[in-house]
N, C-alpha and C. Protein backbone atom coordinates (compact mmCIF):
# COMPACT_ATOMS: atom_id res chain seq x y z
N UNK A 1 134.63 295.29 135.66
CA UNK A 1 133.29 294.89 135.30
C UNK A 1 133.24 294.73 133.78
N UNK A 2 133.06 293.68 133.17
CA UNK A 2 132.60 293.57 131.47
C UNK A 2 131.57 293.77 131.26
N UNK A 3 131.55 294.36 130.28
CA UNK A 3 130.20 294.65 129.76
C UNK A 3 129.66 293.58 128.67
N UNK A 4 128.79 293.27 128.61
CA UNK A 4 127.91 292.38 127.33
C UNK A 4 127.54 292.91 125.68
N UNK A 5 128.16 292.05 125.06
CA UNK A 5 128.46 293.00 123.61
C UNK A 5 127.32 293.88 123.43
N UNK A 6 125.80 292.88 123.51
CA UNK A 6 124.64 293.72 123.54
C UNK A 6 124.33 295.20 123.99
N UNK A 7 125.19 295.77 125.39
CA UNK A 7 124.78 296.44 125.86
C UNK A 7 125.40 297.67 125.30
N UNK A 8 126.98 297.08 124.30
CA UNK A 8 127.62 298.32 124.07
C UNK A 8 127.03 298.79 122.64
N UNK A 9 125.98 297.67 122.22
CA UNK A 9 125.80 297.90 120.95
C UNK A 9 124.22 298.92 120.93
N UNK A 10 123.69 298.09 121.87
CA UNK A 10 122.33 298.96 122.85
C UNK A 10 122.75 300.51 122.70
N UNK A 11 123.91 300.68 123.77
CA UNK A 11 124.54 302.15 123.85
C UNK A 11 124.73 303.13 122.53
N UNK A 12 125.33 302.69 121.26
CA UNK A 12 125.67 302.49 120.37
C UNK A 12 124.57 303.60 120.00
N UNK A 13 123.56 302.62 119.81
CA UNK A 13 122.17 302.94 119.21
C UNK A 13 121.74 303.58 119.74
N UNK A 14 121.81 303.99 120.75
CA UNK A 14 120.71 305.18 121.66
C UNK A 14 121.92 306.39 121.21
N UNK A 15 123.02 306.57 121.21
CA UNK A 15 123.61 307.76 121.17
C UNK A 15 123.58 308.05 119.75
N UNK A 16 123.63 307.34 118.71
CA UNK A 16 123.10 307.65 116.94
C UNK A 16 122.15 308.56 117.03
N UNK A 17 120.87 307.47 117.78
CA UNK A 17 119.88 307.99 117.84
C UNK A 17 119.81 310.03 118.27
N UNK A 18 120.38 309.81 119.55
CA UNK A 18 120.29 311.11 120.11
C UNK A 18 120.92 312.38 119.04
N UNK A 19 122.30 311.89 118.11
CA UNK A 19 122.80 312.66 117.47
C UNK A 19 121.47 313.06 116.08
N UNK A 20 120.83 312.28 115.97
CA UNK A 20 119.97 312.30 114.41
C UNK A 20 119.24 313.41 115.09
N UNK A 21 118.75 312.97 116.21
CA UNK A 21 117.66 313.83 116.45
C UNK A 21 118.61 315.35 116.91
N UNK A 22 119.40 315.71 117.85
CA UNK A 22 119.92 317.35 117.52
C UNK A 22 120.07 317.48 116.17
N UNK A 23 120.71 317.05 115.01
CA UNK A 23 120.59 317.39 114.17
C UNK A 23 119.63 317.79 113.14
N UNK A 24 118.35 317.04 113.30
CA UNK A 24 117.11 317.16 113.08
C UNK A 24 116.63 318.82 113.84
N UNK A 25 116.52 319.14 114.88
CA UNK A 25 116.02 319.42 116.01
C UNK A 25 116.49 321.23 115.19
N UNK A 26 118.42 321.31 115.12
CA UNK A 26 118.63 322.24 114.74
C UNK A 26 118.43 322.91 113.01
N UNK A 27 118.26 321.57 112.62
CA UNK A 27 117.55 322.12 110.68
C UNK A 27 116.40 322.61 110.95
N UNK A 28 115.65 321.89 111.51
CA UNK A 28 113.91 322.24 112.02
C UNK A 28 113.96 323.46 112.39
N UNK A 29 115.02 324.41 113.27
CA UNK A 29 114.47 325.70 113.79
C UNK A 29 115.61 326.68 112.70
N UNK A 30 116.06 326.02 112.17
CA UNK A 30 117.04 326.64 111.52
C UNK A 30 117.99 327.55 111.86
N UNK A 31 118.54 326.88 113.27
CA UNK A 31 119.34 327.58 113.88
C UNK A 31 120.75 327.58 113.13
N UNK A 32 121.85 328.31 113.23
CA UNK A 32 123.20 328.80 112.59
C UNK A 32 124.37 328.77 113.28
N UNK A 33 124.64 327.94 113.71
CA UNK A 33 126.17 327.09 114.13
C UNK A 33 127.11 328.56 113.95
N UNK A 34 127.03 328.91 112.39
CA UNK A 34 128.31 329.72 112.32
C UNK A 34 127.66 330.98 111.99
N UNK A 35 128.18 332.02 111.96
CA UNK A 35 127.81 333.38 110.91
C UNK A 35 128.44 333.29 109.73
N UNK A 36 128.90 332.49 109.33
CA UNK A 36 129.78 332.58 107.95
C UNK A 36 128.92 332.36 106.71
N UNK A 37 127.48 332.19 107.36
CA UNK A 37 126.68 331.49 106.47
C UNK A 37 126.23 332.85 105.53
N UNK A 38 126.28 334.07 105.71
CA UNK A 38 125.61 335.07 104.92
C UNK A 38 126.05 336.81 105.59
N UNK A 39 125.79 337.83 104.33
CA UNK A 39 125.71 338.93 105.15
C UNK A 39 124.48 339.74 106.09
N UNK A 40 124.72 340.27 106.91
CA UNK A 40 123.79 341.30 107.59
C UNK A 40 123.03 342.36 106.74
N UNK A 41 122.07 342.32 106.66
CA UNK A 41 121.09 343.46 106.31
C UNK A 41 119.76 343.67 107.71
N UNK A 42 119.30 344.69 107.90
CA UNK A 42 118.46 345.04 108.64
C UNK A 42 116.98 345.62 108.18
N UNK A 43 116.08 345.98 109.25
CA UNK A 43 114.75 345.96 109.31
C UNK A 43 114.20 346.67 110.31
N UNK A 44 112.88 347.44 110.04
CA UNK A 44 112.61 347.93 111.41
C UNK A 44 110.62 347.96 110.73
N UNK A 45 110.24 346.96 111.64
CA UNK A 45 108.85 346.46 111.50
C UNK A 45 107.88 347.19 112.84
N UNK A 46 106.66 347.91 112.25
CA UNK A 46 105.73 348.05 112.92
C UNK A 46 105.22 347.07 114.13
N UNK A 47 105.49 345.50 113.21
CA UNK A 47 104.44 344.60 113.57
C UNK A 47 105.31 343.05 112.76
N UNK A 48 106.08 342.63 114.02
CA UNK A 48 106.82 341.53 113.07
C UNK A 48 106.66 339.84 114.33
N UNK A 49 104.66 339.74 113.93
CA UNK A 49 104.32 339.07 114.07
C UNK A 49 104.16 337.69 114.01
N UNK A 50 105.05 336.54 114.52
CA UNK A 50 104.86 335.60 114.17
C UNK A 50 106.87 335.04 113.61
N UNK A 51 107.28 336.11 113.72
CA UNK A 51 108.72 335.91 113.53
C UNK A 51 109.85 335.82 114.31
N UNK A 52 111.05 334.65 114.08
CA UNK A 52 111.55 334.55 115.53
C UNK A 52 112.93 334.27 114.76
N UNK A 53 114.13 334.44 115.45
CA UNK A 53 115.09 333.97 114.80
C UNK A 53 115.18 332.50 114.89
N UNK A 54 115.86 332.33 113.01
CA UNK A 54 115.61 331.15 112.95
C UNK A 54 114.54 331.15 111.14
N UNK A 55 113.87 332.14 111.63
CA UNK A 55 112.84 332.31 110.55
C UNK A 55 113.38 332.26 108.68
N UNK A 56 113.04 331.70 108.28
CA UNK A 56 113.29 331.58 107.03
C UNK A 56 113.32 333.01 106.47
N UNK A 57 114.16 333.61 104.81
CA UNK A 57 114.19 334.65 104.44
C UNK A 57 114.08 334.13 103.09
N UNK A 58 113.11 334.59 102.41
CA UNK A 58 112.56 334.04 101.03
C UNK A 58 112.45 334.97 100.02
N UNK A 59 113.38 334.71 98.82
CA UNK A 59 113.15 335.93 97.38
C UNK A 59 112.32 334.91 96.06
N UNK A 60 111.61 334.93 95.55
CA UNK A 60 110.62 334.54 94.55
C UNK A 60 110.57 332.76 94.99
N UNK A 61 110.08 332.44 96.11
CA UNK A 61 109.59 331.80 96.99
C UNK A 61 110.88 330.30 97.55
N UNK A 62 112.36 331.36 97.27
CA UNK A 62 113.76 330.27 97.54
C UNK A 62 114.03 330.81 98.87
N UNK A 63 114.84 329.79 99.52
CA UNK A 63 115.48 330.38 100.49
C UNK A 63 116.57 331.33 100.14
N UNK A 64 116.58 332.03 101.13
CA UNK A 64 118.39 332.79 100.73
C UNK A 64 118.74 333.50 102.05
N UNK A 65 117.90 333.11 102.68
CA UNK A 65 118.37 333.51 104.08
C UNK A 65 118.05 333.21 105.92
N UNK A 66 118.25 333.41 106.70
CA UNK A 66 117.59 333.78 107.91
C UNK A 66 117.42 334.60 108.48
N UNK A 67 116.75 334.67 109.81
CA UNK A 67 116.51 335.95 110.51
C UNK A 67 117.49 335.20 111.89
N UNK A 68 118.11 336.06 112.25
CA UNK A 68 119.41 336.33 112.75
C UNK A 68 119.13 336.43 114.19
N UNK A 69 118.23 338.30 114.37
CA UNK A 69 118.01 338.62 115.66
C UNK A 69 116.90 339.29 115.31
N UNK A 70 116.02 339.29 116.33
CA UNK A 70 114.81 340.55 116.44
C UNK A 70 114.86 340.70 117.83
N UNK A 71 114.52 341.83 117.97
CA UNK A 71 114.90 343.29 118.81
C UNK A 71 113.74 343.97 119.04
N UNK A 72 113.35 344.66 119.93
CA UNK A 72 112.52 346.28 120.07
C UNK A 72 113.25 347.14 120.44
N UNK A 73 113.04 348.28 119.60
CA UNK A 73 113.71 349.57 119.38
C UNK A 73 112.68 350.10 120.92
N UNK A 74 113.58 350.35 122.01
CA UNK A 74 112.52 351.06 122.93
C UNK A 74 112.21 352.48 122.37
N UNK A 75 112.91 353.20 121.73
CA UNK A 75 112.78 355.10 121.12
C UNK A 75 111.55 354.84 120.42
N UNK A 76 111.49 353.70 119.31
CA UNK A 76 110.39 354.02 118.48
C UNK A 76 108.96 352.74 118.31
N UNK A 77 109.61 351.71 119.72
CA UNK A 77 108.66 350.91 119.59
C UNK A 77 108.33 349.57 118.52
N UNK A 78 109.16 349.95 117.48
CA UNK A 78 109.57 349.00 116.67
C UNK A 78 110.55 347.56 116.38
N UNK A 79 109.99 346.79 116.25
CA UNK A 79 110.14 345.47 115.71
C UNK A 79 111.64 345.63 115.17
N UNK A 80 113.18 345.57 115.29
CA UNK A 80 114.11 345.51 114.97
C UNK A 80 115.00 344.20 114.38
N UNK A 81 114.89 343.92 113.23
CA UNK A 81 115.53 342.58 112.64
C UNK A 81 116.68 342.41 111.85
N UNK A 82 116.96 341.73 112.10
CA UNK A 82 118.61 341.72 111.48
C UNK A 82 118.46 339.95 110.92
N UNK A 83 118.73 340.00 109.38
CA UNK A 83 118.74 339.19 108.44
C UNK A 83 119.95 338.65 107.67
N UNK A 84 120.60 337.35 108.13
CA UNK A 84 121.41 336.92 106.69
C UNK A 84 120.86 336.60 105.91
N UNK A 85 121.58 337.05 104.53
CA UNK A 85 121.58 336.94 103.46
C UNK A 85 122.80 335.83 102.84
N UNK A 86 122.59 334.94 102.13
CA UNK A 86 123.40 333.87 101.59
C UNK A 86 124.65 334.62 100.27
N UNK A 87 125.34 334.59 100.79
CA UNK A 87 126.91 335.02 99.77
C UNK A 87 126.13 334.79 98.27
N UNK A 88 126.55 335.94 97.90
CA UNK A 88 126.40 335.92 96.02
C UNK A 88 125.13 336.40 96.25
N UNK A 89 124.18 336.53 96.65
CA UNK A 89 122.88 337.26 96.41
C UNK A 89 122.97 338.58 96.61
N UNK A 90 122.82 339.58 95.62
CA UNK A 90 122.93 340.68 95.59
C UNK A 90 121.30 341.92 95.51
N UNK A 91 120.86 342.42 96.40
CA UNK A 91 120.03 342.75 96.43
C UNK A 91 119.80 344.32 96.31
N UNK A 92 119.22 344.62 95.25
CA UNK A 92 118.82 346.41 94.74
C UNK A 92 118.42 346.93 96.23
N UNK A 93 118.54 348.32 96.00
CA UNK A 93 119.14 348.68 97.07
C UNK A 93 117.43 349.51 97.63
N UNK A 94 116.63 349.39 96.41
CA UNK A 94 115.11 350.05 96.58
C UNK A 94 113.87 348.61 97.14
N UNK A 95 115.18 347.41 97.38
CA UNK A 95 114.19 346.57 97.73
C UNK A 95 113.09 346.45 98.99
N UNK A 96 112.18 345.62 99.09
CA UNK A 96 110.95 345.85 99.67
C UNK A 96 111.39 344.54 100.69
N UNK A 97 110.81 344.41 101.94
CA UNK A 97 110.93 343.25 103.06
C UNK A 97 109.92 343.60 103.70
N UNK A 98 109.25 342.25 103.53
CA UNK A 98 107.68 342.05 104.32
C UNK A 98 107.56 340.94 105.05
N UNK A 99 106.91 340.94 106.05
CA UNK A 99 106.45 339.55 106.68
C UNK A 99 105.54 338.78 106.36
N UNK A 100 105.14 337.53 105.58
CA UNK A 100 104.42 336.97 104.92
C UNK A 100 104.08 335.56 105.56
N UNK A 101 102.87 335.33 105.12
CA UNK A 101 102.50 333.65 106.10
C UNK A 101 102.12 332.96 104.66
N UNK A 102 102.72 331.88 104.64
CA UNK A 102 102.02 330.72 104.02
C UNK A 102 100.86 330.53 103.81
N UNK A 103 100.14 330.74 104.49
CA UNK A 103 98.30 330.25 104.74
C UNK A 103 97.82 330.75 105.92
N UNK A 104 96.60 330.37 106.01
CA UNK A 104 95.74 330.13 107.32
C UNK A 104 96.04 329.65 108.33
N UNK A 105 96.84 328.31 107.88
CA UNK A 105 97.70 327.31 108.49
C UNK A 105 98.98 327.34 109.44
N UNK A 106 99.60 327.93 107.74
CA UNK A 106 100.74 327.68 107.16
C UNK A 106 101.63 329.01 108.34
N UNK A 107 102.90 328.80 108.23
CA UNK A 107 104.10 329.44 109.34
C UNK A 107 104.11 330.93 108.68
N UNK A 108 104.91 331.73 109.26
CA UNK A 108 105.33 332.73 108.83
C UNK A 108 106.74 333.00 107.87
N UNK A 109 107.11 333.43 107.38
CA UNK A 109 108.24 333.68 106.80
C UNK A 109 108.47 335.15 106.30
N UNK A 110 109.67 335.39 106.28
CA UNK A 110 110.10 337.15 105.95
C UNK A 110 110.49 337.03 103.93
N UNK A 111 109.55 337.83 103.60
CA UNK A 111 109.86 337.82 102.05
C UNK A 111 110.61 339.15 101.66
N UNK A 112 111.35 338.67 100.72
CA UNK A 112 111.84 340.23 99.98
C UNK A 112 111.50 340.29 98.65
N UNK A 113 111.23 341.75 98.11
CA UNK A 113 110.52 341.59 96.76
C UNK A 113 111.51 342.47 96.16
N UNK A 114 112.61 341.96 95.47
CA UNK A 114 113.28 343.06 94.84
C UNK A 114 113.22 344.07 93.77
N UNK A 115 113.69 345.52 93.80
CA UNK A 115 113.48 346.33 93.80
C UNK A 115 114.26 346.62 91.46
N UNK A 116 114.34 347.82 91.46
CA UNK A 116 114.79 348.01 89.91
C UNK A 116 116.00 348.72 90.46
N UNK A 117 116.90 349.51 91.17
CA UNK A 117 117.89 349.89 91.38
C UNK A 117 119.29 349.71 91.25
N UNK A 118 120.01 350.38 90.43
CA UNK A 118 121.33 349.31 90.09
C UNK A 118 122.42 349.22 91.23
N UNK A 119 122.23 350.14 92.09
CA UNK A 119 123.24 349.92 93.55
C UNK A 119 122.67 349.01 94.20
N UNK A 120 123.06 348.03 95.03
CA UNK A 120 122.48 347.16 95.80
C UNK A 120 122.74 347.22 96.79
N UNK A 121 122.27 346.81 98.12
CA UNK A 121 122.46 346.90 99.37
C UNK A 121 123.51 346.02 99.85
N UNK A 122 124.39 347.19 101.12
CA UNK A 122 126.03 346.46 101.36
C UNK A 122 125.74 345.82 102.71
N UNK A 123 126.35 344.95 102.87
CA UNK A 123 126.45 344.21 103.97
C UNK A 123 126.07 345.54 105.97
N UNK A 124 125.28 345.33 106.35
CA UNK A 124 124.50 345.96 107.64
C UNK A 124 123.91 347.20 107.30
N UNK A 125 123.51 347.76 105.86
CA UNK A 125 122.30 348.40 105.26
C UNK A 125 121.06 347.62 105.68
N UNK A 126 120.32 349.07 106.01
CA UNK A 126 118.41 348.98 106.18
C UNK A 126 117.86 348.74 105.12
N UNK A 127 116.76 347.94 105.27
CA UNK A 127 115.78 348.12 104.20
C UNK A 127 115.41 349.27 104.47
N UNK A 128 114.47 350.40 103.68
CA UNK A 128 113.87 351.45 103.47
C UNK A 128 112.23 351.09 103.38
N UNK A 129 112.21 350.15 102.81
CA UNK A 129 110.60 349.71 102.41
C UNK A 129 110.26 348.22 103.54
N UNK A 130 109.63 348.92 104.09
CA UNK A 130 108.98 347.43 104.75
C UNK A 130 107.33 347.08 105.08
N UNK A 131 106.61 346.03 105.42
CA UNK A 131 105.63 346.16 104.89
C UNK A 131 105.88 344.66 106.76
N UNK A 132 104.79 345.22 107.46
CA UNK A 132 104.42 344.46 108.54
C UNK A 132 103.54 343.33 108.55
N UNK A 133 103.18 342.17 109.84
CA UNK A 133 102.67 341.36 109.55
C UNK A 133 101.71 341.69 109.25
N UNK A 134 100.21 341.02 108.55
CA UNK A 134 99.07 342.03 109.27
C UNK A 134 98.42 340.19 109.83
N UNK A 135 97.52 341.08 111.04
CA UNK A 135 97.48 339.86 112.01
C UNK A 135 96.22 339.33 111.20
N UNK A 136 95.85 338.09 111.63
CA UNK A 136 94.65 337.45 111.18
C UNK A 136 93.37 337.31 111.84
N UNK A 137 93.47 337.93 113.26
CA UNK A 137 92.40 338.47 113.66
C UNK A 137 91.50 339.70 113.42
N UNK A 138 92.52 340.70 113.09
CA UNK A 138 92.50 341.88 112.46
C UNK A 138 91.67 341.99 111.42
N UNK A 139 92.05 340.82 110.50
CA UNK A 139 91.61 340.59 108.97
C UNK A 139 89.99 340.14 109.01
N UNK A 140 89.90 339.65 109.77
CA UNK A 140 88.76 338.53 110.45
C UNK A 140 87.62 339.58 110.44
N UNK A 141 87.84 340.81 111.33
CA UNK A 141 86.85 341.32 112.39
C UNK A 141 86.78 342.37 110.78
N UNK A 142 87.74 343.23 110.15
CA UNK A 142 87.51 343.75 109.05
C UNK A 142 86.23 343.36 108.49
N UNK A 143 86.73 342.01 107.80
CA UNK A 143 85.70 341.48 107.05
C UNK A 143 84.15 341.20 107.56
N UNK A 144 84.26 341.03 108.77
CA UNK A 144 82.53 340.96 109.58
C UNK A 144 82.41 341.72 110.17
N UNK A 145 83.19 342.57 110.52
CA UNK A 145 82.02 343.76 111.27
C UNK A 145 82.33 345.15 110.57
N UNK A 146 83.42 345.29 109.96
CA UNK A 146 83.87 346.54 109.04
C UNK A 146 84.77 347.14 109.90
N UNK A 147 85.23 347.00 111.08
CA UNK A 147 86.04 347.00 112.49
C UNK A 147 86.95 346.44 112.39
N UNK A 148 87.96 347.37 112.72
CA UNK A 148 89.24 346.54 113.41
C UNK A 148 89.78 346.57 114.55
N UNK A 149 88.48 347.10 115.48
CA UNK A 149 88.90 347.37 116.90
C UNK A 149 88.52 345.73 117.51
N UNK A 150 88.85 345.46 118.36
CA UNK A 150 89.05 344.14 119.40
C UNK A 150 87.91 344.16 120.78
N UNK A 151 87.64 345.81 120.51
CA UNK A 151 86.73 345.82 121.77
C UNK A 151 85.10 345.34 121.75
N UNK A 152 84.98 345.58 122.98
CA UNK A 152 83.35 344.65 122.95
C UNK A 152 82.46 346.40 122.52
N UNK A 153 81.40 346.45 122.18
CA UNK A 153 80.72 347.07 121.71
C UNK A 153 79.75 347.79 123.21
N UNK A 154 79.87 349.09 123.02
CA UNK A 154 79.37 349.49 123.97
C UNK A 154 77.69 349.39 124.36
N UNK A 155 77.20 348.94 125.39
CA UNK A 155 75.66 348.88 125.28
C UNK A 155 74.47 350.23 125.15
């Protein structure tokens, strides 16, 4: 059976196509082909709302990392995260890791605020300091009713 130049060129173009878009597809979630990309450091969040691996890891508002894995600790109920860090970034060892949103809008992302300590943290070291999402409903009901309970008000 021959095929018609058109059709192989048709073909051509639909499989480009399909490659742009996985490639697209995996920058967008920022998924990680390899581990070679950074070291392990860890986390253990109250409340790590809005975060998924994949998640961006941001020091004075650059990338320098991802979030790897998140976990629940069944013993303590906690939010368990495990973060690369990009080779050559060296981080004090008193540093701070919080979960932070862009906006109202805007996505979530995991920030680190580094610390004054001259030892720095070694490759599958905890943070010590962490600081949870805080939700935006939460924030909401604060501000108008002085409440941060969710419940309906008893009659």
């Amino acid at each position: 059976m021959a095929y018609r130049a058109w059709e192989v060129a048709l073909g051509a173009v639909v499989m480009a196509a399909a490659v742009v878009f996985v490639v697209f597809a995996l920058r967008a979630t920022g998924t990680v082909l390899s581990d070679a990309q950074g070291y392990p450091l860890h986390a253990s969040f109250r409340s790590a709302e809005g975060v998924r691996p994949g998640t961006e890891v941001r020091l004075a508002g650059v990338k320098i990392g991802t979030v790897t894995e998140l976990s629940l600790n069944p013993q303590d109920f906690r939010a368990q995260l495990t973060i690369a860090v990009n080779r050559g970034i060296e981080l004090p060892s008193d540093s701070t890791i919080q979960v932070a949103s862009e906006g109202i809008l805007g996505g979530t992302f995991v920030e680190i605020l580094p610390g004054g300590e001259l030892e720095n943290l070694q490759p599958g070291d905890t943070f010590q300091d962490t600081q949870s999402a805080v939700s935006l409903i939460t924030l909401l009901l604060r501000a108008f009713t002085g409440s941060d309970s969710t419940e309906e008000p008893a009659p």
